[in-house]
PDB file of N, CA and C in Angstrom:
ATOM      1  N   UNK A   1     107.370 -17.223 -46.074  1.00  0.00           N
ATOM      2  CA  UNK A   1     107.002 -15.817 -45.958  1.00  0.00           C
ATOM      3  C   UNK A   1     108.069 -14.991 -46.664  1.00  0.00           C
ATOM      4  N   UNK A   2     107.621 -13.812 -47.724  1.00  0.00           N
ATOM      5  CA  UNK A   2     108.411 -12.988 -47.991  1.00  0.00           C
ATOM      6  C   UNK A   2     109.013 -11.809 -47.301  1.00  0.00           C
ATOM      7  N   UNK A   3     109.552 -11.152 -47.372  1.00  0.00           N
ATOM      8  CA  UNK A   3     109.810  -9.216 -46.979  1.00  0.00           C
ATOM      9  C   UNK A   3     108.550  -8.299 -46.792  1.00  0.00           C
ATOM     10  N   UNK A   4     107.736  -8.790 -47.571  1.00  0.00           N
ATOM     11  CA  UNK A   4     106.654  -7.614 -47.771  1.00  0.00           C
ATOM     12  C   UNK A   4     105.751  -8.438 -46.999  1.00  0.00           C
ATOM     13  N   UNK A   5     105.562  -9.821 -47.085  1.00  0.00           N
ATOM     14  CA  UNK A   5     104.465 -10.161 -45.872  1.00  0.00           C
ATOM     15  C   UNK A   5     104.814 -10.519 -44.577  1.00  0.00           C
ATOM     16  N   UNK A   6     106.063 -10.517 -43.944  1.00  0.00           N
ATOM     17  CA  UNK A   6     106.518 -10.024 -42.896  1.00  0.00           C
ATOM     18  C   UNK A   6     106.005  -8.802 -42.501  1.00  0.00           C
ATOM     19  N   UNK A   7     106.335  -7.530 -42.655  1.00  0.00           N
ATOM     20  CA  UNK A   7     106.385  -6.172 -42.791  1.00  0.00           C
ATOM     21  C   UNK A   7     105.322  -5.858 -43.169  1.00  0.00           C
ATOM     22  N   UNK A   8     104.402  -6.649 -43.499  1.00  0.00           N
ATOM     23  CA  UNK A   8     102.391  -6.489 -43.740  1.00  0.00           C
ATOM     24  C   UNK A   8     101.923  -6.729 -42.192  1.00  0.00           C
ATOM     25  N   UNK A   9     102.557  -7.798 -41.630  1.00  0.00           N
ATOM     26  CA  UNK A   9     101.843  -8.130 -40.486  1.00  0.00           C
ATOM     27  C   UNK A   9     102.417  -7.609 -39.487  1.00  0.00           C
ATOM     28  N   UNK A  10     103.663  -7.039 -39.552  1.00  0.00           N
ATOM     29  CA  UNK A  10     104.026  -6.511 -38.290  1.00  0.00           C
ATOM     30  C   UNK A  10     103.359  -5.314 -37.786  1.00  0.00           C
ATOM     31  N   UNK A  11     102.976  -4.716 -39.203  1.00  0.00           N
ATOM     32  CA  UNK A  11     101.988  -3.447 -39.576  1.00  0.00           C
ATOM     33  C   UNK A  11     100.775  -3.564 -38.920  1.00  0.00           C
ATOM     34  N   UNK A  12     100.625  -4.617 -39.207  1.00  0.00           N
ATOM     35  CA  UNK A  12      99.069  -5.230 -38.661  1.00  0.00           C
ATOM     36  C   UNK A  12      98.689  -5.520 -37.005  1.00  0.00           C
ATOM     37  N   UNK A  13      99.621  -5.802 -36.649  1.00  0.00           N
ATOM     38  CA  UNK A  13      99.858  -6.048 -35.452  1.00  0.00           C
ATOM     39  C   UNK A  13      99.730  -4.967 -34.543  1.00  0.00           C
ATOM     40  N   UNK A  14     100.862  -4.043 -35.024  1.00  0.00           N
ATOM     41  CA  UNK A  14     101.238  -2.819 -34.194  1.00  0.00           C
ATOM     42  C   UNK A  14      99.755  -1.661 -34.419  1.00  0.00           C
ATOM     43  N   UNK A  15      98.807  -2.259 -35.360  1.00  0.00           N
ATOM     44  CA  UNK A  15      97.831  -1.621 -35.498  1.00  0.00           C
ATOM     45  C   UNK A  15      96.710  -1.675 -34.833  1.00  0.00           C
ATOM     46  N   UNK A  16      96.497  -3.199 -34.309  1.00  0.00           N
ATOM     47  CA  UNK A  16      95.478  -3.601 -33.718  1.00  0.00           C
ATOM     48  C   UNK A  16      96.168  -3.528 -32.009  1.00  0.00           C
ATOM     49  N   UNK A  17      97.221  -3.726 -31.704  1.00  0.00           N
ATOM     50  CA  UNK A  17      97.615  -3.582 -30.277  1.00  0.00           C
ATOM     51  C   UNK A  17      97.370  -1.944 -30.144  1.00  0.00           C
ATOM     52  N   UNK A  18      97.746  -0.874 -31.239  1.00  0.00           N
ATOM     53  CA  UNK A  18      97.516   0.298 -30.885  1.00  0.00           C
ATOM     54  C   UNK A  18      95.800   0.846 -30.719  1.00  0.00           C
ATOM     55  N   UNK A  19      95.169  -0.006 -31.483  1.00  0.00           N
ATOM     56  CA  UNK A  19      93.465   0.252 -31.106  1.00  0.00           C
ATOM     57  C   UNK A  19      93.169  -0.357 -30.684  1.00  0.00           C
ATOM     58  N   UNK A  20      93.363  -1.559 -29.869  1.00  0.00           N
ATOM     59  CA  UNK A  20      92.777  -2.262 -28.633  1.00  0.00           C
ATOM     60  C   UNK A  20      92.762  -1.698 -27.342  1.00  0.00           C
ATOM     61  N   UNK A  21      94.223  -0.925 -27.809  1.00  0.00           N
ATOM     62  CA  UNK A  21      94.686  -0.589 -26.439  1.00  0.00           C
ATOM     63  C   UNK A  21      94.084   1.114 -25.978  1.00  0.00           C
ATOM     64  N   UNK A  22      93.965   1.731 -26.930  1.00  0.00           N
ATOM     65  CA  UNK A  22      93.002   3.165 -27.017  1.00  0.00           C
ATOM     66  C   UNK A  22      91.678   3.270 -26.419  1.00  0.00           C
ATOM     67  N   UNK A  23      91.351   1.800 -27.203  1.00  0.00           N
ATOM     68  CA  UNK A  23      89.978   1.521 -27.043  1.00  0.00           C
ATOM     69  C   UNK A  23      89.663   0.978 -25.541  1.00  0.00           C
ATOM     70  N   UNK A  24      90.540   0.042 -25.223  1.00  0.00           N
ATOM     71  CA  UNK A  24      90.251  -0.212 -23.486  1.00  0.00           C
ATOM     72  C   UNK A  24      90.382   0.793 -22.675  1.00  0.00           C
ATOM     73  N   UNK A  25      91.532   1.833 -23.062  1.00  0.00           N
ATOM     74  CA  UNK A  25      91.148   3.171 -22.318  1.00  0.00           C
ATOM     75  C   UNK A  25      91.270   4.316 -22.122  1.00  0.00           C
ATOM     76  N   UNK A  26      89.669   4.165 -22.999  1.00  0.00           N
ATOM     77  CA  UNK A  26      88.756   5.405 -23.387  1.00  0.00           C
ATOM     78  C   UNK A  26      90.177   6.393 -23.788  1.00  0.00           C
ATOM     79  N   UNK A  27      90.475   6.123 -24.734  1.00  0.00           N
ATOM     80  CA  UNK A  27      91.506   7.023 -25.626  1.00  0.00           C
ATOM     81  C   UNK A  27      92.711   7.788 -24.830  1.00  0.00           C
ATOM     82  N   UNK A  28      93.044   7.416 -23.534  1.00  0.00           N
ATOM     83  CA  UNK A  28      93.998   7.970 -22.508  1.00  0.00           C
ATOM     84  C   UNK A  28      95.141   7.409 -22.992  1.00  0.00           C
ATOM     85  N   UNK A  29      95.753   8.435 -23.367  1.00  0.00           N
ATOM     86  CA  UNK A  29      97.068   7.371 -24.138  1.00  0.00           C
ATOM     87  C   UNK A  29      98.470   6.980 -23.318  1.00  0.00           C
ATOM     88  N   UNK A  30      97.977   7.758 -22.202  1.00  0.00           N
ATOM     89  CA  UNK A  30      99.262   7.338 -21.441  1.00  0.00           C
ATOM     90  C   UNK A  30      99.011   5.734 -20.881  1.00  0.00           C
ATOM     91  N   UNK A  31      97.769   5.839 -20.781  1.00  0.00           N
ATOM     92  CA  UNK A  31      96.776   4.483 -19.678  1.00  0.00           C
ATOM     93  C   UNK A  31      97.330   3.251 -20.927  1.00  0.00           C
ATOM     94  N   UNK A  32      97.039   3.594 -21.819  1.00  0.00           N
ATOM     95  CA  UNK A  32      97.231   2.603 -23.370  1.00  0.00           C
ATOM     96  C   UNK A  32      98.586   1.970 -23.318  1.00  0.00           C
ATOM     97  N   UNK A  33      99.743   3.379 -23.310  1.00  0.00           N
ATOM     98  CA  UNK A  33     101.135   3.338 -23.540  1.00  0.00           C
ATOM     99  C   UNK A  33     101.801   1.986 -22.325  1.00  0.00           C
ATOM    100  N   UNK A  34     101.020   2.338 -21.000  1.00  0.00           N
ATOM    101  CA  UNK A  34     101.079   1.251 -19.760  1.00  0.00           C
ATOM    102  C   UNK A  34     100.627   0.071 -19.898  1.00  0.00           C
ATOM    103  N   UNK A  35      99.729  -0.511 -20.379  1.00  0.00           N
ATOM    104  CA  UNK A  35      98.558  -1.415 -20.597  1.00  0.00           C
ATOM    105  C   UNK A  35      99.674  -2.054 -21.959  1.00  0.00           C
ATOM    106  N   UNK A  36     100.332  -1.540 -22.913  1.00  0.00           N
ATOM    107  CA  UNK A  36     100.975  -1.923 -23.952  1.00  0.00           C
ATOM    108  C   UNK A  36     102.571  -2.560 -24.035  1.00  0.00           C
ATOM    109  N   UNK A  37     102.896  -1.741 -22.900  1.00  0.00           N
ATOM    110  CA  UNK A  37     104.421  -1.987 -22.087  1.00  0.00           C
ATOM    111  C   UNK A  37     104.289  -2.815 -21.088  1.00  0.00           C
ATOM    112  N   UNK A  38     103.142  -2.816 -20.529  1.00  0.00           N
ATOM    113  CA  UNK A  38     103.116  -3.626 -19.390  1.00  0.00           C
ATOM    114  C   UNK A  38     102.768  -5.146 -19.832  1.00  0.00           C
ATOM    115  N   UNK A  39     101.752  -5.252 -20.605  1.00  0.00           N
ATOM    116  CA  UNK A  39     101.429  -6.552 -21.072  1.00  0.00           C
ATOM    117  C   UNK A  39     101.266  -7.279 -22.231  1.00  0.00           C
ATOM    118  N   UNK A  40     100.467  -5.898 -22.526  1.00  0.00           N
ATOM    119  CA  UNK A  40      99.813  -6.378 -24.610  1.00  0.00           C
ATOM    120  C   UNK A  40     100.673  -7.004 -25.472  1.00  0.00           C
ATOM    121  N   UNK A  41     102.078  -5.968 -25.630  1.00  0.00           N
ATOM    122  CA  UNK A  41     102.607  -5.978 -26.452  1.00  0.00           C
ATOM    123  C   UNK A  41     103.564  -7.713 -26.530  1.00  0.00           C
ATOM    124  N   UNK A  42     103.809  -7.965 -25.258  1.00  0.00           N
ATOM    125  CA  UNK A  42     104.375  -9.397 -24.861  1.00  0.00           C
ATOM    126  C   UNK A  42     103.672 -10.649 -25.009  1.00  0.00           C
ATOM    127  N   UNK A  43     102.076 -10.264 -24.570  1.00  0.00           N
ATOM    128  CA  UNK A  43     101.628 -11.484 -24.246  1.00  0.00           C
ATOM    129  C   UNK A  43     100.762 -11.426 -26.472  1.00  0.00           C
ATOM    130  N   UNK A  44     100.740 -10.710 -26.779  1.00  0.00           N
ATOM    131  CA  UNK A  44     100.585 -11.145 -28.120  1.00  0.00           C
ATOM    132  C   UNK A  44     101.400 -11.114 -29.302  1.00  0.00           C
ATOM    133  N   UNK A  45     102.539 -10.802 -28.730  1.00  0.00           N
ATOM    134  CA  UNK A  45     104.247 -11.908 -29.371  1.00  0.00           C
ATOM    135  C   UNK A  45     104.476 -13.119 -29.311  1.00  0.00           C
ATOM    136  N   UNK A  46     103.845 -13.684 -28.034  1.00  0.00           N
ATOM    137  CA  UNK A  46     104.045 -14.632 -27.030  1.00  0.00           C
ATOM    138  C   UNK A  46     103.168 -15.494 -28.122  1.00  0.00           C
ATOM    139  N   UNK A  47     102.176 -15.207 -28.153  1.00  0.00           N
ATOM    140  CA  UNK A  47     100.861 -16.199 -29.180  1.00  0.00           C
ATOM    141  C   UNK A  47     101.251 -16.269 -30.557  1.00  0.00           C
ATOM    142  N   UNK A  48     101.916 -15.382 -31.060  1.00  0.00           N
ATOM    143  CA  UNK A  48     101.599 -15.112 -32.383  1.00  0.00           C
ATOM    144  C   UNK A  48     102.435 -16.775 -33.468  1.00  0.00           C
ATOM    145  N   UNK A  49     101.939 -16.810 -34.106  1.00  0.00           N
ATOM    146  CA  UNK A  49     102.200 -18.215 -34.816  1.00  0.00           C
ATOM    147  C   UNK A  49     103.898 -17.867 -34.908  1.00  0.00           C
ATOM    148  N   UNK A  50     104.116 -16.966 -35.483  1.00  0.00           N
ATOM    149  CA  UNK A  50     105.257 -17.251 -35.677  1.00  0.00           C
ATOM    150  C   UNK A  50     106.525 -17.046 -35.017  1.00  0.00           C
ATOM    151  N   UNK A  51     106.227 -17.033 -33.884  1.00  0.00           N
ATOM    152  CA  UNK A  51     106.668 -17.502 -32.458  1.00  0.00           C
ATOM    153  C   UNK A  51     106.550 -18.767 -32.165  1.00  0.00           C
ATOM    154  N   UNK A  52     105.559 -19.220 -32.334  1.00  0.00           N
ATOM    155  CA  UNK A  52     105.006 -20.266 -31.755  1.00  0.00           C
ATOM    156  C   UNK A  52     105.600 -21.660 -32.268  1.00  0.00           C
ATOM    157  N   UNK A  53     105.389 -21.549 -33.843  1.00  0.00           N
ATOM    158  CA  UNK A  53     105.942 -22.326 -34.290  1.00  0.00           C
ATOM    159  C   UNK A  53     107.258 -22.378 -35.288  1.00  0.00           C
ATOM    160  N   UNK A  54     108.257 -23.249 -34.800  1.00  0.00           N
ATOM    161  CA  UNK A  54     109.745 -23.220 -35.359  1.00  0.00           C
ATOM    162  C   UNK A  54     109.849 -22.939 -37.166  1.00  0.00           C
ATOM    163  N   UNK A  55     109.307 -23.644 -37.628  1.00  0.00           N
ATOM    164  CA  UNK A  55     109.007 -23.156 -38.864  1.00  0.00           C
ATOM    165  C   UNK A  55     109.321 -21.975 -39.370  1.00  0.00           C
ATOM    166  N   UNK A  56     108.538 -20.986 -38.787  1.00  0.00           N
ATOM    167  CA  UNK A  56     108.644 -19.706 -39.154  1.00  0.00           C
ATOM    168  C   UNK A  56     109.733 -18.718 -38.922  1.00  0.00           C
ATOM    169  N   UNK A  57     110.421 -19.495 -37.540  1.00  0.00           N
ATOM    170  CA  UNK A  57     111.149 -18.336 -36.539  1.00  0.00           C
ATOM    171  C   UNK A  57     112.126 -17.599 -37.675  1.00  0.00           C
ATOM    172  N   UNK A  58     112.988 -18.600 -38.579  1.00  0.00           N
ATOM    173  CA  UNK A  58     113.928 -18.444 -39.262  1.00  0.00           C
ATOM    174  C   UNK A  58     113.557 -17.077 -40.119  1.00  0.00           C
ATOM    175  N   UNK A  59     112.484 -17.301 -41.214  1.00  0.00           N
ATOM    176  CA  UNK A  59     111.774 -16.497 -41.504  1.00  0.00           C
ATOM    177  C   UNK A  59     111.575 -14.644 -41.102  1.00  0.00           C
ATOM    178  N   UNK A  60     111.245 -15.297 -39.748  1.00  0.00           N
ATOM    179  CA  UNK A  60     111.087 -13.904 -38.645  1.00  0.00           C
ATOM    180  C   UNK A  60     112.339 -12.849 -38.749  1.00  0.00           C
ATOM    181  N   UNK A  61     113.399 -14.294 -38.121  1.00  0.00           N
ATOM    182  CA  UNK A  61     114.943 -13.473 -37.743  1.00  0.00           C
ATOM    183  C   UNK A  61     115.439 -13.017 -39.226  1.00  0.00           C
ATOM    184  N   UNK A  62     115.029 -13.511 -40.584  1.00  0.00           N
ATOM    185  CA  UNK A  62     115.852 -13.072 -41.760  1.00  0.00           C
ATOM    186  C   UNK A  62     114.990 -11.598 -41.996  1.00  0.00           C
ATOM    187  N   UNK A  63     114.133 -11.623 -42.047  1.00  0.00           N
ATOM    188  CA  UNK A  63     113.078 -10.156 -43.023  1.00  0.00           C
ATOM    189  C   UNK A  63     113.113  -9.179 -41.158  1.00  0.00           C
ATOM    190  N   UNK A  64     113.821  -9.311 -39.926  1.00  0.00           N
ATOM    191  CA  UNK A  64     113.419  -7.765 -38.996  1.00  0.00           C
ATOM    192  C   UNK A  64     114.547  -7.536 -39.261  1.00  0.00           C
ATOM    193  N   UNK A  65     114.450  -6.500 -38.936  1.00  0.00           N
ATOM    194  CA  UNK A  65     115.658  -5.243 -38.677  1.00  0.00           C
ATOM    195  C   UNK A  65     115.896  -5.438 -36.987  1.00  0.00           C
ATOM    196  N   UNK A  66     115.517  -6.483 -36.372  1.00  0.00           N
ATOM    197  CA  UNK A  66     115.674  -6.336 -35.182  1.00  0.00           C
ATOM    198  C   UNK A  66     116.524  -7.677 -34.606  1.00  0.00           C
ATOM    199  N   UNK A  67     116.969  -8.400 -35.806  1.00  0.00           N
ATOM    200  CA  UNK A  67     117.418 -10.090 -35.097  1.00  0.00           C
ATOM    201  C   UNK A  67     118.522 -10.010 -34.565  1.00  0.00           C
ATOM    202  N   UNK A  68     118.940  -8.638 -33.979  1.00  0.00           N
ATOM    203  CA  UNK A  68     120.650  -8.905 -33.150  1.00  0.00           C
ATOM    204  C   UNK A  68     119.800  -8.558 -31.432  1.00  0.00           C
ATOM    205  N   UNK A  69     118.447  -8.293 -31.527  1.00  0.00           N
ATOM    206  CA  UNK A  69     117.830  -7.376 -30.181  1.00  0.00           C
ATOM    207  C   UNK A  69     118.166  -8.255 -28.974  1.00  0.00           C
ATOM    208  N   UNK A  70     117.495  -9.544 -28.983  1.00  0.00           N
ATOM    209  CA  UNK A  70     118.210 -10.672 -28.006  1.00  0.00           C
ATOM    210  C   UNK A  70     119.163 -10.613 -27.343  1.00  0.00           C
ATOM    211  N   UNK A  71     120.391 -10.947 -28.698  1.00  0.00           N
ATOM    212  CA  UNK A  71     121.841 -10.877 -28.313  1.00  0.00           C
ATOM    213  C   UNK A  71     122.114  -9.157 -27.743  1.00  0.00           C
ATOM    214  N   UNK A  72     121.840  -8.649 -27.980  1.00  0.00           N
ATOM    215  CA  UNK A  72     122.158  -6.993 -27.470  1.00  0.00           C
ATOM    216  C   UNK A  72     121.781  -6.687 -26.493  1.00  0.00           C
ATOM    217  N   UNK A  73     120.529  -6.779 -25.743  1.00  0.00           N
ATOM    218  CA  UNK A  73     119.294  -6.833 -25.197  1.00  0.00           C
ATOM    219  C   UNK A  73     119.788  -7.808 -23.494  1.00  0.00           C
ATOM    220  N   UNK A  74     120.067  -8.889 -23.763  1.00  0.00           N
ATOM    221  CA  UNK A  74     120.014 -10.089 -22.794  1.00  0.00           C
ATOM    222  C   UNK A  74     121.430 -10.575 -22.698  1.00  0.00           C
ATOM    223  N   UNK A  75     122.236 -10.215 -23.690  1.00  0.00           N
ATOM    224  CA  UNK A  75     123.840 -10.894 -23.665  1.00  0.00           C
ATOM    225  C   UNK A  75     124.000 -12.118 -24.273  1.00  0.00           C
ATOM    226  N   UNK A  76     125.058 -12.950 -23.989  1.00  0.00           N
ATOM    227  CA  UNK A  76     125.596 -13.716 -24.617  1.00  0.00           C
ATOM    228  C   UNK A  76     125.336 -15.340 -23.421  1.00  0.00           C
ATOM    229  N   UNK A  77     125.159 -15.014 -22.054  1.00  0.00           N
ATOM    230  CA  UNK A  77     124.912 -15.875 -21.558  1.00  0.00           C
ATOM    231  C   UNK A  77     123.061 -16.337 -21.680  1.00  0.00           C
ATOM    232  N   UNK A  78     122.510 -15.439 -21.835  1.00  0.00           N
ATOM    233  CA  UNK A  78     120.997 -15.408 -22.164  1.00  0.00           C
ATOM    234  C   UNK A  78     120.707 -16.510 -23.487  1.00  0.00           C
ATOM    235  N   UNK A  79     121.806 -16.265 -24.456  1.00  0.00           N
ATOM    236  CA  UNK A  79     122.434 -16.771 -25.688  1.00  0.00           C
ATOM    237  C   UNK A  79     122.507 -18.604 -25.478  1.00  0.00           C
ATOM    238  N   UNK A  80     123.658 -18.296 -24.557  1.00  0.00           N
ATOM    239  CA  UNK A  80     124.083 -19.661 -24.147  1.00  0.00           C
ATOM    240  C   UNK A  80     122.787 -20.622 -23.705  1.00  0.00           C
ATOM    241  N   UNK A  81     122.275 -19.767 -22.868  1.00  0.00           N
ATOM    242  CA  UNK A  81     121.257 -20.681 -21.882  1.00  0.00           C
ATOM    243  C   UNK A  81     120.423 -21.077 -22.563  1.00  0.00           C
ATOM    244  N   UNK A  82     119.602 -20.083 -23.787  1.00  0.00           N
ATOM    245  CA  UNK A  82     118.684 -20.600 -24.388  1.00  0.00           C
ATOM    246  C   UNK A  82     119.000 -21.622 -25.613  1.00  0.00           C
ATOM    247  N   UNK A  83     120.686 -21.901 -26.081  1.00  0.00           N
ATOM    248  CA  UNK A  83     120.856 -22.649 -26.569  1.00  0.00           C
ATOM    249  C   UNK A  83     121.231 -23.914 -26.028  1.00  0.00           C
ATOM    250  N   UNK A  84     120.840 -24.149 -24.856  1.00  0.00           N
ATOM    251  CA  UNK A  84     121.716 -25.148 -24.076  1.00  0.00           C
ATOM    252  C   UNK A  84     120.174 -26.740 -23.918  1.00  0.00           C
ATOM    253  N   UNK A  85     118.808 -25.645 -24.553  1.00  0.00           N
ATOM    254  CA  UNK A  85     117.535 -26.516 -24.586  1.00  0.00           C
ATOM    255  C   UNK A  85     117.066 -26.596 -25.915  1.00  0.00           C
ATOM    256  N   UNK A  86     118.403 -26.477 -26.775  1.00  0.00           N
ATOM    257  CA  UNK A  86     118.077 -26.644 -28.429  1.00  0.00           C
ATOM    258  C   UNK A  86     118.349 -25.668 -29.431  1.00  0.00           C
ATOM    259  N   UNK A  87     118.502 -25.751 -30.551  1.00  0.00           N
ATOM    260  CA  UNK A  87     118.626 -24.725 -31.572  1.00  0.00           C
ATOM    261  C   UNK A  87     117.425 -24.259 -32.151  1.00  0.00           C
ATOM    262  N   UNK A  88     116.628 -25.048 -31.606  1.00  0.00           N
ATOM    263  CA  UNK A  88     115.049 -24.392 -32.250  1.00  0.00           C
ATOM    264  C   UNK A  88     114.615 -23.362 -30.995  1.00  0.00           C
ATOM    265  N   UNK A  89     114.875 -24.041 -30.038  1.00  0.00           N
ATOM    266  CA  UNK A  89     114.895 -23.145 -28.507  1.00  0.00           C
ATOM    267  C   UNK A  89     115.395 -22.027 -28.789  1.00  0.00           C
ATOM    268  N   UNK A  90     116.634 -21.661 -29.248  1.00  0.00           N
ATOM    269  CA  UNK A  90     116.949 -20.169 -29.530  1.00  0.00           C
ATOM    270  C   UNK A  90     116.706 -19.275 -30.643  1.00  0.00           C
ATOM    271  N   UNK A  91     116.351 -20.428 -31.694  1.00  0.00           N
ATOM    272  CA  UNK A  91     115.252 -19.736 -32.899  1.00  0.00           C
ATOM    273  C   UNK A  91     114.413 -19.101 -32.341  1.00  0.00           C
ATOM    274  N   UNK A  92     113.237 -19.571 -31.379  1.00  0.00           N
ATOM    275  CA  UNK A  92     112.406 -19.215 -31.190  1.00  0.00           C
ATOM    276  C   UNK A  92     112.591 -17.953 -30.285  1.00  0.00           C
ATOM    277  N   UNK A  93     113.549 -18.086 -29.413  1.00  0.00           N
ATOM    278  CA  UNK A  93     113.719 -16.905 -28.857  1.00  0.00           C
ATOM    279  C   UNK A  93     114.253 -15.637 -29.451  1.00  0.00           C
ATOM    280  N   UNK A  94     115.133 -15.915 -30.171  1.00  0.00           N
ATOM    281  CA  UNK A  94     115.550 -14.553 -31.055  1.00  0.00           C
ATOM    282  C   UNK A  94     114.474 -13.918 -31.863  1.00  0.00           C
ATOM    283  N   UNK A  95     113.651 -15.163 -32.378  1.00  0.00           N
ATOM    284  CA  UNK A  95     112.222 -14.442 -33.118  1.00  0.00           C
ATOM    285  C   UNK A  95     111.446 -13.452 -32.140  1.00  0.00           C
ATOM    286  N   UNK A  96     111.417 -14.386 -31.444  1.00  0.00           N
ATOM    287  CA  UNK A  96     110.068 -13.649 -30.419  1.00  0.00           C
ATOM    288  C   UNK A  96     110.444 -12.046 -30.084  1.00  0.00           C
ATOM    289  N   UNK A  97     112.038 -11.901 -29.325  1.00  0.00           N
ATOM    290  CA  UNK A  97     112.120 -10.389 -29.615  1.00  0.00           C
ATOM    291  C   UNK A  97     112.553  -9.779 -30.937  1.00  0.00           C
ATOM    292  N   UNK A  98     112.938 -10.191 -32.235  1.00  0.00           N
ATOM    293  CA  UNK A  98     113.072  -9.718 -33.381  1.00  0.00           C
ATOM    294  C   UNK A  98     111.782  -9.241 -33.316  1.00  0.00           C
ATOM    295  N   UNK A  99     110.721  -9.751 -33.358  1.00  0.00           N
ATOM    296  CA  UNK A  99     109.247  -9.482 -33.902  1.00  0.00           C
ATOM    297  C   UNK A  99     109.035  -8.753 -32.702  1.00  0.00           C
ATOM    298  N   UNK A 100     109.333  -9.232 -31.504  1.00  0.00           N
ATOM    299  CA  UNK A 100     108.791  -7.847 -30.026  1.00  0.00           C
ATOM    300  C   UNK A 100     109.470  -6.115 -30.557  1.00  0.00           C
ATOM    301  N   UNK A 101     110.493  -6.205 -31.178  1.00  0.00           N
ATOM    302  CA  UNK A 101     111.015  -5.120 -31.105  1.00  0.00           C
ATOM    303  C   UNK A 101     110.520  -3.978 -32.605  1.00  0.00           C
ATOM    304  N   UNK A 102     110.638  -5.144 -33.481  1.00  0.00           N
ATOM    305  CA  UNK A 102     109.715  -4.108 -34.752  1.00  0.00           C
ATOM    306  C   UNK A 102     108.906  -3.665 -34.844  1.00  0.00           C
ATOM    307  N   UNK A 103     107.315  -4.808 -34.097  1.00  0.00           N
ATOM    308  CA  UNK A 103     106.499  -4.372 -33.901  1.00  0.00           C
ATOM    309  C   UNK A 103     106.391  -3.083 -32.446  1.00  0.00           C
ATOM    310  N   UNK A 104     106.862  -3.213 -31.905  1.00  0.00           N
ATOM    311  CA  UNK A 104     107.508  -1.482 -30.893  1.00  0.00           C
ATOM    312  C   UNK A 104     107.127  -0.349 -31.488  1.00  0.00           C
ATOM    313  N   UNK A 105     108.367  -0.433 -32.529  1.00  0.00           N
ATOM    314  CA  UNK A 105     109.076   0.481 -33.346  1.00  0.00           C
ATOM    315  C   UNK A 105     107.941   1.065 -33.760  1.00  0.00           C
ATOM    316  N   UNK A 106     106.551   0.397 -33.800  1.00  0.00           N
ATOM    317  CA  UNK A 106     105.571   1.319 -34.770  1.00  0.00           C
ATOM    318  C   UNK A 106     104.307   1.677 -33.837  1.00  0.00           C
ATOM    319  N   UNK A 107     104.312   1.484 -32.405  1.00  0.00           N
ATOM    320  CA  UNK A 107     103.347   1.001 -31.895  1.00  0.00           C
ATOM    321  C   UNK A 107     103.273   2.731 -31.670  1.00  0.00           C
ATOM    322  N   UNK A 108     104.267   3.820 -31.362  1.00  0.00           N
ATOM    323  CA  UNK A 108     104.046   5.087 -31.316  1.00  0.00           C
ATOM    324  C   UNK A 108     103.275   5.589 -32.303  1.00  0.00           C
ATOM    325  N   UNK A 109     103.693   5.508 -33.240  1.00  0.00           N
ATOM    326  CA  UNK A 109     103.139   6.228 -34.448  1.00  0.00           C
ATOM    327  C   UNK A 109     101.476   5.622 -35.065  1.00  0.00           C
ATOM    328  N   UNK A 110     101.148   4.290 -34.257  1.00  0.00           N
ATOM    329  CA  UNK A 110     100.372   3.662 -34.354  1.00  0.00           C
ATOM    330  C   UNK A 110      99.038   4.643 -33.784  1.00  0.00           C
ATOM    331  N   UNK A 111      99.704   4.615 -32.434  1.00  0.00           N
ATOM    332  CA  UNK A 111      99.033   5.585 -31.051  1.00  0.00           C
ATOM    333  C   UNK A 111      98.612   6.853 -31.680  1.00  0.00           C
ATOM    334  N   UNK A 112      99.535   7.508 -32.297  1.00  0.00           N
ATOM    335  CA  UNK A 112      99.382   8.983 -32.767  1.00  0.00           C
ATOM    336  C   UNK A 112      98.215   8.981 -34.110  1.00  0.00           C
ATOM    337  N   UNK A 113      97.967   8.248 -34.260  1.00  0.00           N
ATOM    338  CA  UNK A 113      97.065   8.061 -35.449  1.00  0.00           C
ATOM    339  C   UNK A 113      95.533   7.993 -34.515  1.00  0.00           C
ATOM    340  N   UNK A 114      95.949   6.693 -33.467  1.00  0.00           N
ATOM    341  CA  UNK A 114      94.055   6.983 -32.896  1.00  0.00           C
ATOM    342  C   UNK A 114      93.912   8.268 -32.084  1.00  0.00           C
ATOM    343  N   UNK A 115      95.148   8.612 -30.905  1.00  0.00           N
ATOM    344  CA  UNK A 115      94.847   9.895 -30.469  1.00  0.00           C
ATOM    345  C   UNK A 115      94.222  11.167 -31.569  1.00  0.00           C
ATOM    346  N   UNK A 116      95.033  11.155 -32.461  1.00  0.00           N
ATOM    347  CA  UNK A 116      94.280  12.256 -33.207  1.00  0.00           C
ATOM    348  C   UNK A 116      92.663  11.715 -33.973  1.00  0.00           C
ATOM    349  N   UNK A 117      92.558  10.712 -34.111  1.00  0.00           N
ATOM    350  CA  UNK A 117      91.215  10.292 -34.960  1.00  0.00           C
ATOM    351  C   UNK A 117      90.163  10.630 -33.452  1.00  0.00           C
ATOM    352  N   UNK A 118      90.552  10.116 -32.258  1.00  0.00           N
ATOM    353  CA  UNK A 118      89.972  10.453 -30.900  1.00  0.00           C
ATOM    354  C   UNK A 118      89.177  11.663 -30.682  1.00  0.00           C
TER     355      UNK A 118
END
């Protein structure tokens, strides 16, 4: 994966979690903003391939602007622990919030696009 198709799909992502989530309810954006924080936004990080599979993680953590979020986020023992079940084990974890946190970053401005189309 390059820079630009990283940063295609994170786009993509934060696009479809922001109109799924409008759309389940009935354009209330606070109801959305809850529904998005509370679950969406995790449990389809959680799936996404390149989470999923080690391959990619590397990938992930080089092209976000977000691969220190983990370590910042959870500390250094969070660090430890998840390296203590492998180095792919903490690949995967640093990806998962690298990619939780970029895709965030857009999920507002995502929102503000269907509220007003609403």
């Amino acid at each position: 994966m390059n820079n630009q198709e990283y940063w295609n799909e994170v786009n993509a992502i934060a696009d479809i979690i922001a109109c799924e989530s409008m759309q389940e309810c009935d354009n209330d954006r606070e109801a959305a903003e809850e529904l998005i924080n509370d679950s969406r936004l995790h449990e389809t990080i959680d799936g996404h391939q390149w989470v999923i599979y080690y391959s990619y993680n590397l990938d992930v953590i080089k092209h976000s602007d977000n691969a220190d979020y983990y370590a910042d986020n959870f500390g250094a023992e969070s660090l430890a622990s998840s390296l203590e079940s492998g180095l792919d084990t903490l690949h995967c974890h640093i990806a998962f919030w690298a990619l939780y946190a970029d895709v965030q970053e857009l999920i507002s401005d995502k929102l503000d696009q269907y509220e007003v189309a609403a």
